[in-house]
C-alpha atoms as a PDB file:
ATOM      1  CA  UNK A   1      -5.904 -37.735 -34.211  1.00  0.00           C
ATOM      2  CA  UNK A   2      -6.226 -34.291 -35.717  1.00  0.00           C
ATOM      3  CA  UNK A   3      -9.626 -33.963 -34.422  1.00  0.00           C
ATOM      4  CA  UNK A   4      -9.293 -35.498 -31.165  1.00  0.00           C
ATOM      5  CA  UNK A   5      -6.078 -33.019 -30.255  1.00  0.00           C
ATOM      6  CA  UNK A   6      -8.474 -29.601 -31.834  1.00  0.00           C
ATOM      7  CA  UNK A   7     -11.228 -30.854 -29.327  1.00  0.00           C
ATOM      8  CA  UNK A   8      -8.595 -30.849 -26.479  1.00  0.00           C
ATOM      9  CA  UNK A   9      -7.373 -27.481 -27.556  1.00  0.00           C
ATOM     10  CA  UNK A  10     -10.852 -26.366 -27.423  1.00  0.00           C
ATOM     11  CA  UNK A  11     -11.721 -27.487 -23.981  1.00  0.00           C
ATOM     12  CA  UNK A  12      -8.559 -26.412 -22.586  1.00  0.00           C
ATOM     13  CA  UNK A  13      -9.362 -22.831 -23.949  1.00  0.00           C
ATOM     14  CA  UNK A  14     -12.276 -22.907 -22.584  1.00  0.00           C
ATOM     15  CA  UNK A  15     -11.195 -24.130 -19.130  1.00  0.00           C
ATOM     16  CA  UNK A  16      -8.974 -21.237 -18.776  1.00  0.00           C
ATOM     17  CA  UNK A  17     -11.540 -18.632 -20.117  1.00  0.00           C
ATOM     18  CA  UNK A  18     -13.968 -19.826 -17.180  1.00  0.00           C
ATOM     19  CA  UNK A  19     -11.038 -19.952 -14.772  1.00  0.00           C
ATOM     20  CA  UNK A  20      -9.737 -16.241 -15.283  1.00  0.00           C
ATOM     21  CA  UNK A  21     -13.723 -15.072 -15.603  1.00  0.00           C
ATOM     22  CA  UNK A  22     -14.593 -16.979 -11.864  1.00  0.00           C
ATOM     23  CA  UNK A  23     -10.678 -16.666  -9.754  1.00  0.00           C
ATOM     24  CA  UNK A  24     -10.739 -13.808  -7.404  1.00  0.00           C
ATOM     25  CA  UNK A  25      -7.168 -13.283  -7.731  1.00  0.00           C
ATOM     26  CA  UNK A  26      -7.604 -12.104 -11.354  1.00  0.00           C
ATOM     27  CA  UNK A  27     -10.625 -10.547 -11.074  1.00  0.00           C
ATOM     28  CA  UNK A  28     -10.425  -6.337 -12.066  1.00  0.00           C
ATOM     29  CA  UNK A  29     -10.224  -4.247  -9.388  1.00  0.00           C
ATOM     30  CA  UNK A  30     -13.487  -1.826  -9.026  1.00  0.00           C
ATOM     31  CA  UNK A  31     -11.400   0.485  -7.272  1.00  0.00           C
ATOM     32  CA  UNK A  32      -8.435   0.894 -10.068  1.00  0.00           C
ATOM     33  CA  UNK A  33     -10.834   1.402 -13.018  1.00  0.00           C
ATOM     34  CA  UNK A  34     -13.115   3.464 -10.763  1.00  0.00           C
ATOM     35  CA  UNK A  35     -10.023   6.008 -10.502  1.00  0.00           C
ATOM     36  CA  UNK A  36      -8.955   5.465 -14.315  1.00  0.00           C
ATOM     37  CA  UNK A  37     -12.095   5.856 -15.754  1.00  0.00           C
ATOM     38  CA  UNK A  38     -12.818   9.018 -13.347  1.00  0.00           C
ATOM     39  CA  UNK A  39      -9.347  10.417 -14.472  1.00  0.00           C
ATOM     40  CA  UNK A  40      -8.749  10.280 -10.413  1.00  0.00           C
ATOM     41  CA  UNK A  41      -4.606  11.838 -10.066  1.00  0.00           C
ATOM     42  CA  UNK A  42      -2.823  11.887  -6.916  1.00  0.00           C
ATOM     43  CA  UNK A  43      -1.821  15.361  -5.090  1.00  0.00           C
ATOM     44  CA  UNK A  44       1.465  16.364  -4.098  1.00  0.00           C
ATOM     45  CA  UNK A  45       3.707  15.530  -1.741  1.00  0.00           C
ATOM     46  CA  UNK A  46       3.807  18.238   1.603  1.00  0.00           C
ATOM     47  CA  UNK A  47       6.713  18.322   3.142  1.00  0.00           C
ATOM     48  CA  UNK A  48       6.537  18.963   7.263  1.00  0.00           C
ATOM     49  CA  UNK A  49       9.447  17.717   8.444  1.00  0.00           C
ATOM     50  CA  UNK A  50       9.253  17.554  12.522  1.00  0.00           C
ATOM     51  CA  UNK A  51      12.919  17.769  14.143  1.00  0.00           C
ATOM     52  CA  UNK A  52      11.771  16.308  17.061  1.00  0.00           C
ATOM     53  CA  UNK A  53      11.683  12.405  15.713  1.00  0.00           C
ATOM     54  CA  UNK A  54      15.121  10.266  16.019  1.00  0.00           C
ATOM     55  CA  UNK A  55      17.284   9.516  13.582  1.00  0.00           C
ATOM     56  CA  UNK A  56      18.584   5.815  13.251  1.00  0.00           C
ATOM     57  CA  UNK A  57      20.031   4.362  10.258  1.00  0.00           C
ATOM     58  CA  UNK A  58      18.849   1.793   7.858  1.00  0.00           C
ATOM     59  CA  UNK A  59      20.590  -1.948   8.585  1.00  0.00           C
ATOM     60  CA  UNK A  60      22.470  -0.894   5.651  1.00  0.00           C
ATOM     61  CA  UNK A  61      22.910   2.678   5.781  1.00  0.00           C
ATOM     62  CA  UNK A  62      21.453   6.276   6.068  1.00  0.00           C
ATOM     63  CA  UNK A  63      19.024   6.518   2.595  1.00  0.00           C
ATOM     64  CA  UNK A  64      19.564   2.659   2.113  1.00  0.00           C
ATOM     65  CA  UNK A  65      15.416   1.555   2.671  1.00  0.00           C
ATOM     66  CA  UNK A  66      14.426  -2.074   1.267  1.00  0.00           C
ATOM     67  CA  UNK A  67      10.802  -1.326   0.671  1.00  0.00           C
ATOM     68  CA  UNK A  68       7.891   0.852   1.793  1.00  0.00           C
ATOM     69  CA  UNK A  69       5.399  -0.563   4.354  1.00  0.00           C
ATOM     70  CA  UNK A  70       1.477   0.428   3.474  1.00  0.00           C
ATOM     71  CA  UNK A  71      -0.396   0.853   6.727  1.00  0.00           C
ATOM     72  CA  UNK A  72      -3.555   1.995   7.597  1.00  0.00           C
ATOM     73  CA  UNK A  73      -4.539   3.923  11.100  1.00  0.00           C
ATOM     74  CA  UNK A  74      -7.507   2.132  12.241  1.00  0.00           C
ATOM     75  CA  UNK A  75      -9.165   4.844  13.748  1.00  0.00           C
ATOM     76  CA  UNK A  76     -12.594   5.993  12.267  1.00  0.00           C
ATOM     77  CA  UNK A  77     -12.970   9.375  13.772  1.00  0.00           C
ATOM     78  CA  UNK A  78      -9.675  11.556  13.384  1.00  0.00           C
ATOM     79  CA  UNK A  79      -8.421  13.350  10.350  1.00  0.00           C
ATOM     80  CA  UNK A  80      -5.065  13.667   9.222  1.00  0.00           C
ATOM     81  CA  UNK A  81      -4.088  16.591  11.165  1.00  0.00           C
ATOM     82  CA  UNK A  82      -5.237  14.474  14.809  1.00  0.00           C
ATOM     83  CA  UNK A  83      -3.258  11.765  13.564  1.00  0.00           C
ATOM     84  CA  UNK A  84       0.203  13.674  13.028  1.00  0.00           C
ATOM     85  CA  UNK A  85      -0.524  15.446  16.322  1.00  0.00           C
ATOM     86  CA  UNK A  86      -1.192  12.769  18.066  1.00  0.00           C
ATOM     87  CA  UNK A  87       2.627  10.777  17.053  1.00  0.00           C
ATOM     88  CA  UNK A  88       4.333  13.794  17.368  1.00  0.00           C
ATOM     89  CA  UNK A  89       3.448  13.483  21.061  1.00  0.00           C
ATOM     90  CA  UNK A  90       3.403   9.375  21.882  1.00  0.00           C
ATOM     91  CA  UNK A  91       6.856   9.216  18.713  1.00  0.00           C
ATOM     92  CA  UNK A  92       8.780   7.060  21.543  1.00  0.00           C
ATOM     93  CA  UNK A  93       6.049   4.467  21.121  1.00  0.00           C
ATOM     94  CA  UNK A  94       6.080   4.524  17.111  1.00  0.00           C
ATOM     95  CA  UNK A  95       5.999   6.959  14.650  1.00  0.00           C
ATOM     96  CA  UNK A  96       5.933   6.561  10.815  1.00  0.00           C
ATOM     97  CA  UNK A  97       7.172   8.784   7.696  1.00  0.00           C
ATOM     98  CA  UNK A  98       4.227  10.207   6.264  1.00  0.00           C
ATOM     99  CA  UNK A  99       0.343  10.445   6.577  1.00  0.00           C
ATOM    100  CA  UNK A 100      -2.052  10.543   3.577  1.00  0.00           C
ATOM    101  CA  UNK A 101      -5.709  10.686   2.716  1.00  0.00           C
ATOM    102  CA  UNK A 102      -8.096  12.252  -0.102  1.00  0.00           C
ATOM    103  CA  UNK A 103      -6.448  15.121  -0.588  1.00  0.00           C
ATOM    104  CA  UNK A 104      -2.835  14.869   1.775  1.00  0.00           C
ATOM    105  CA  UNK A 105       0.293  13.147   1.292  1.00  0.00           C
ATOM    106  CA  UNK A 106       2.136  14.751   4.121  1.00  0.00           C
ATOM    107  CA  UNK A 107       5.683  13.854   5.030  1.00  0.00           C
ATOM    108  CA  UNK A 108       6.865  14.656   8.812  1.00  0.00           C
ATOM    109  CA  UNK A 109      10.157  12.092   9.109  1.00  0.00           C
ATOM    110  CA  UNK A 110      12.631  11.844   7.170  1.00  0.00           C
ATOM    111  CA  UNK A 111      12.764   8.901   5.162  1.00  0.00           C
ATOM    112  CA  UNK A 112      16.506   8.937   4.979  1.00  0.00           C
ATOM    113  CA  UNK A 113      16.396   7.330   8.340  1.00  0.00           C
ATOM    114  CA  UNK A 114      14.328   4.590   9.719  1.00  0.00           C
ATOM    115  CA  UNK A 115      10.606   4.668  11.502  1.00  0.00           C
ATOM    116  CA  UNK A 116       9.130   3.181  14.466  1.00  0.00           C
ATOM    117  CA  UNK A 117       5.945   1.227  12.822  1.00  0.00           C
ATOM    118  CA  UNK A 118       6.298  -2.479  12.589  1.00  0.00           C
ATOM    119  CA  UNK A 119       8.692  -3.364  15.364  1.00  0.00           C
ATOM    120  CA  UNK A 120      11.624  -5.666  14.777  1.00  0.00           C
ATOM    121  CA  UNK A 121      13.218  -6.280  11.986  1.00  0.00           C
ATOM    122  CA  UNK A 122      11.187  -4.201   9.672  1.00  0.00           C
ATOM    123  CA  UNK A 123      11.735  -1.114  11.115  1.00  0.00           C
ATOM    124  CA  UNK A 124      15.303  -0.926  10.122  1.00  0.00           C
ATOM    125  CA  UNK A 125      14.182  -2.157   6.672  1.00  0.00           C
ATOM    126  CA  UNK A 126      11.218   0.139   4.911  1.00  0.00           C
ATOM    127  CA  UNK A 127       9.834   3.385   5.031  1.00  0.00           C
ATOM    128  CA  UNK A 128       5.979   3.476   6.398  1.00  0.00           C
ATOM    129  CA  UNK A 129       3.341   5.557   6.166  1.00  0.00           C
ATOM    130  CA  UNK A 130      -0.171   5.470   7.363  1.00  0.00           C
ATOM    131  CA  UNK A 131      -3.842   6.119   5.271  1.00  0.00           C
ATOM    132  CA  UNK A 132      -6.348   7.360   7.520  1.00  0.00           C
ATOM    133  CA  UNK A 133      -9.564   6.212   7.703  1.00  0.00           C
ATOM    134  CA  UNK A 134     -12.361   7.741   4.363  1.00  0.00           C
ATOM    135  CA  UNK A 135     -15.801   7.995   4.856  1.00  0.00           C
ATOM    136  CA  UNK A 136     -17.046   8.029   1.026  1.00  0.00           C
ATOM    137  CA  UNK A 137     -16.563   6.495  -2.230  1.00  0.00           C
ATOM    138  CA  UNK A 138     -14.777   9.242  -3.938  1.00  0.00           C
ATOM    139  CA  UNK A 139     -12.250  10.061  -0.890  1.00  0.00           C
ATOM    140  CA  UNK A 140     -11.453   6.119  -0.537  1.00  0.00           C
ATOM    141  CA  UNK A 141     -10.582   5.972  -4.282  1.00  0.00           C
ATOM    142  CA  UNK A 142      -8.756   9.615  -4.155  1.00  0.00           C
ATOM    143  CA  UNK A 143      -6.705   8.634  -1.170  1.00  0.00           C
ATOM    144  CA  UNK A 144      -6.356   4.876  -2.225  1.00  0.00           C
ATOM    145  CA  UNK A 145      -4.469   6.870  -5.346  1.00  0.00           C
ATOM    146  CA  UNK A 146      -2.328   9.132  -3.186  1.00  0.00           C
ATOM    147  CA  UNK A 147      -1.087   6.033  -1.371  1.00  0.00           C
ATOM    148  CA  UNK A 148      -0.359   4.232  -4.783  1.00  0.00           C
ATOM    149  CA  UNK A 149       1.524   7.248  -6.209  1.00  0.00           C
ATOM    150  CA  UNK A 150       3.145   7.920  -2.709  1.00  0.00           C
ATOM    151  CA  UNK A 151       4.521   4.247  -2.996  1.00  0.00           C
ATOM    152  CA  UNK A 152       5.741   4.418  -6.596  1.00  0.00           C
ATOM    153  CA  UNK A 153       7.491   7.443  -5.532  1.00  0.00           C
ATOM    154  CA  UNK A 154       9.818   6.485  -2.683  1.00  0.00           C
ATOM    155  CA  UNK A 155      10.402   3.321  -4.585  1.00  0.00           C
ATOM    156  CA  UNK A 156      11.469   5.340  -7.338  1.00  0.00           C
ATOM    157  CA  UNK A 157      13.513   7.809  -5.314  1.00  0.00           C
ATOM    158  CA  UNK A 158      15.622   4.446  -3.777  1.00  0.00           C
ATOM    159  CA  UNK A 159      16.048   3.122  -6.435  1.00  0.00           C
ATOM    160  CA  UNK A 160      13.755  -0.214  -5.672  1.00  0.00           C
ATOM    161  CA  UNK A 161      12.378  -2.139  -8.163  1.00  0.00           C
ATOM    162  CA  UNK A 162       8.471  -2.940  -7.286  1.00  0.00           C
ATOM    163  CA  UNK A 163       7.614  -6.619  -6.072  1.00  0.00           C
ATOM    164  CA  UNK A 164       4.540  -7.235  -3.926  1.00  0.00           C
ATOM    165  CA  UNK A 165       6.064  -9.049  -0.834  1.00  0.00           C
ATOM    166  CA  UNK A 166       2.477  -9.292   0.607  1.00  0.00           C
ATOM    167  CA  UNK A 167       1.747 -13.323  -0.834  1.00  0.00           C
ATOM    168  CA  UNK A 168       5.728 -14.330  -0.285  1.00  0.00           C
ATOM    169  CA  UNK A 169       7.087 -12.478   1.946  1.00  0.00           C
ATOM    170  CA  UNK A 170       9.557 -10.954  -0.266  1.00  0.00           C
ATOM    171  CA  UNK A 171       9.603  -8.087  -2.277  1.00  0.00           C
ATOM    172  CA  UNK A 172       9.716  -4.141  -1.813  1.00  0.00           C
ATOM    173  CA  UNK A 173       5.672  -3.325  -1.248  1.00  0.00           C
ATOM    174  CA  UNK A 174       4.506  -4.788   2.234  1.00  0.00           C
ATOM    175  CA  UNK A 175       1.872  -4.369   4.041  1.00  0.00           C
ATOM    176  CA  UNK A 176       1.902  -4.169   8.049  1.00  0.00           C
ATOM    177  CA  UNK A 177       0.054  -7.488   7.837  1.00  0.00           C
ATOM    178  CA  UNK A 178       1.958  -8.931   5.885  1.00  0.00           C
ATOM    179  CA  UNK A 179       5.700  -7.831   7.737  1.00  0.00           C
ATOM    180  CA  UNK A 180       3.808  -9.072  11.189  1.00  0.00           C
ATOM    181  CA  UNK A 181       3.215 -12.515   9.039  1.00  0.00           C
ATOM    182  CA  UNK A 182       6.620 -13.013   7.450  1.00  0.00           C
ATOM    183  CA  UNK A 183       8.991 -11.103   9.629  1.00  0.00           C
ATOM    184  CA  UNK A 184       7.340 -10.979  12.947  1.00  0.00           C
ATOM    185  CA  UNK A 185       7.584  -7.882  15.128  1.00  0.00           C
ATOM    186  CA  UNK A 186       3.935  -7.489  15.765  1.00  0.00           C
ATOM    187  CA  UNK A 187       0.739  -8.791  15.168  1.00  0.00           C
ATOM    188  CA  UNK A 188      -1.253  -5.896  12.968  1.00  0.00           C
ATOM    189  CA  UNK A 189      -3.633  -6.578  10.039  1.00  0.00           C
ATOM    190  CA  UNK A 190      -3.875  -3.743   8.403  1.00  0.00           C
ATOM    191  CA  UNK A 191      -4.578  -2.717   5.853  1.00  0.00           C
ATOM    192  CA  UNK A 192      -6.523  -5.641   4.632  1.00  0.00           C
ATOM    193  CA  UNK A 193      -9.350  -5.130   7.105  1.00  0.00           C
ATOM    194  CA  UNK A 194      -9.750  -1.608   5.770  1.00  0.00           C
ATOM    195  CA  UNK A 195      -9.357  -2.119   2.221  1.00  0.00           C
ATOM    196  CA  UNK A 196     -11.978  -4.994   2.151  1.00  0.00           C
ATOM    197  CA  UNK A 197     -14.505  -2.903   4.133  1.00  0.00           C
ATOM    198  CA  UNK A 198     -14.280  -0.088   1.972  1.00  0.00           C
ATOM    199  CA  UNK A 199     -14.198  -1.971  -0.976  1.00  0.00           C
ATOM    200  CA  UNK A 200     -17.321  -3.917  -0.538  1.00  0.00           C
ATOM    201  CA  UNK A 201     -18.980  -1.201   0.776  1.00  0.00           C
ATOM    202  CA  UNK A 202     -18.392   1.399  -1.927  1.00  0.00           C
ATOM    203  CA  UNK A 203     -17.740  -0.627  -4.942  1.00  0.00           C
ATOM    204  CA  UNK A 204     -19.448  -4.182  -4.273  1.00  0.00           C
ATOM    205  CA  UNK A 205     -16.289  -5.888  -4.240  1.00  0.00           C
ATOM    206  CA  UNK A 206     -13.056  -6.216  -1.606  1.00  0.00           C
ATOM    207  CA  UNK A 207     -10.615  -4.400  -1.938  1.00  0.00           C
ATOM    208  CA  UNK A 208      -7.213  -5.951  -1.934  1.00  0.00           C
ATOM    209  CA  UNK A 209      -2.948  -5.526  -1.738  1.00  0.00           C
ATOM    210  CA  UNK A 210      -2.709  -7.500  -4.633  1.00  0.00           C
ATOM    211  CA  UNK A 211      -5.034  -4.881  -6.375  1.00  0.00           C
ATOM    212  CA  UNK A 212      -3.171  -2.081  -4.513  1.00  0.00           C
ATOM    213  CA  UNK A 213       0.221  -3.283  -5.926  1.00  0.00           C
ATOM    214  CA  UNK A 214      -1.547  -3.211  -9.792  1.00  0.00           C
ATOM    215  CA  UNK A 215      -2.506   0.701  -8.812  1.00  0.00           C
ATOM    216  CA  UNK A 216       1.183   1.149  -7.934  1.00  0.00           C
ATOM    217  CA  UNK A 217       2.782  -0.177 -10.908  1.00  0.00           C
ATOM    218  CA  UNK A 218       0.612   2.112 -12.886  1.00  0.00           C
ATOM    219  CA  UNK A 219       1.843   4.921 -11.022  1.00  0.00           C
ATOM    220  CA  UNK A 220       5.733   3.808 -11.123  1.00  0.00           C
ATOM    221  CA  UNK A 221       5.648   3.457 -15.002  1.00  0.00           C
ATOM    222  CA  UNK A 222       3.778   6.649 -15.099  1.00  0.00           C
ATOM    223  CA  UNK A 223       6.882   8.413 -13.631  1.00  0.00           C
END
């Protein structure tokens, strides 16, 4: 009996071994130990506050956010200074808090009121900010670490307590793809397209929200 109960043991052991080895979902992110092992560290936050955006408060109150909102612009040829440009003049249509790339975290709305960036309900419900598009390995990683740190910070600053929303639809780190999926209010991807293309075309592997949401613990705890 002994013997037949150390062979189960055994096989389940080795079940689970070749399960975490072969499961995508557990599988290390190129990406994160790209920026560990290259000592990558975020930059620091710019603040450009524009007057000219609204101010509407929170379903709950001025400085009373639920989560932040990770989007991504979709738009291959503009920098960061096109993109803020560019909302400053079409803001009626949407607008978000901050922009951020390699070397940029740049804050032009006040995140003590709401944004314009995933329609109804989430707008009165997260603060948002947009990555614009990297062309190289190191940038990607560089600005895929500003947006992780830039995360951990507002949810720090609200006092929000991280949880990926992006598999259940609840938590306090969204995606826009993921607040179109569970709370409606638009039909936007991103930025799963854009992580998965850069991913597999810098590192050999997707990139992915779940991964993202590792990334942005470490930067949380770090604070």
């Amino acid at each position: 009996m002994k013997n037949k109960l150390l062979q189960f043991m055994v096989i389940l052991v080795g079940l689970l071994i070749g399960f975490s080895l072969y499961n995508p979902l557990v599988k290390a992110s190129a990406v994160n130990n790209y920026i560990a092992s290259h000592k990558i560290s975020h930059v620091s936050i710019t603040k450009k506050i524009w007057g000219g955006f609204p101010h509407y408060k929170y379903r709950h109150g001025k400085s009373k956010p639920e989560g932040v909102v990770v989007h991504e612009t979709g738009n291959s040829r503009s920098d960061i200074f096109d993109e803020i440009a560019y909302m400053k003049k079409n803001y009626r249509n949407a607008f978000v808090h901050s922009f951020v790339d390699d070397d940029h975290i740049i804050n032009i709305a006040n995140t003590k009121y709401l944004c314009w960036g995933v329609g109804y309900p989430g707008n009165a419900r997260f603060v948002q900010f947009e990555q614009v598009e990297m062309h190289s390995k190191k940038n990607f990683a560089e600005e895929v670490e500003n947006a992780a740190y830039y995360t951990a910070y507002l949810l720090k600053t609200y006092k929000l307590k991280p949880n990926d929303a992006c598999y259940d639809g609840k938590g306090t780190v969204w995606s826009h793809g993921a607040v179109a999926k569970y709370l409606g209010g638009s039909d936007h991807t991103d930025p799963t397209g854009y992580y998965k293309k850069c991913g597999k075309k810098y590192f050999h592997q997707s990139y992915t929200m779940k991964q993202f949401y590792h990334l942005v613990l470490t930067n949380y705890h770090n604070l």
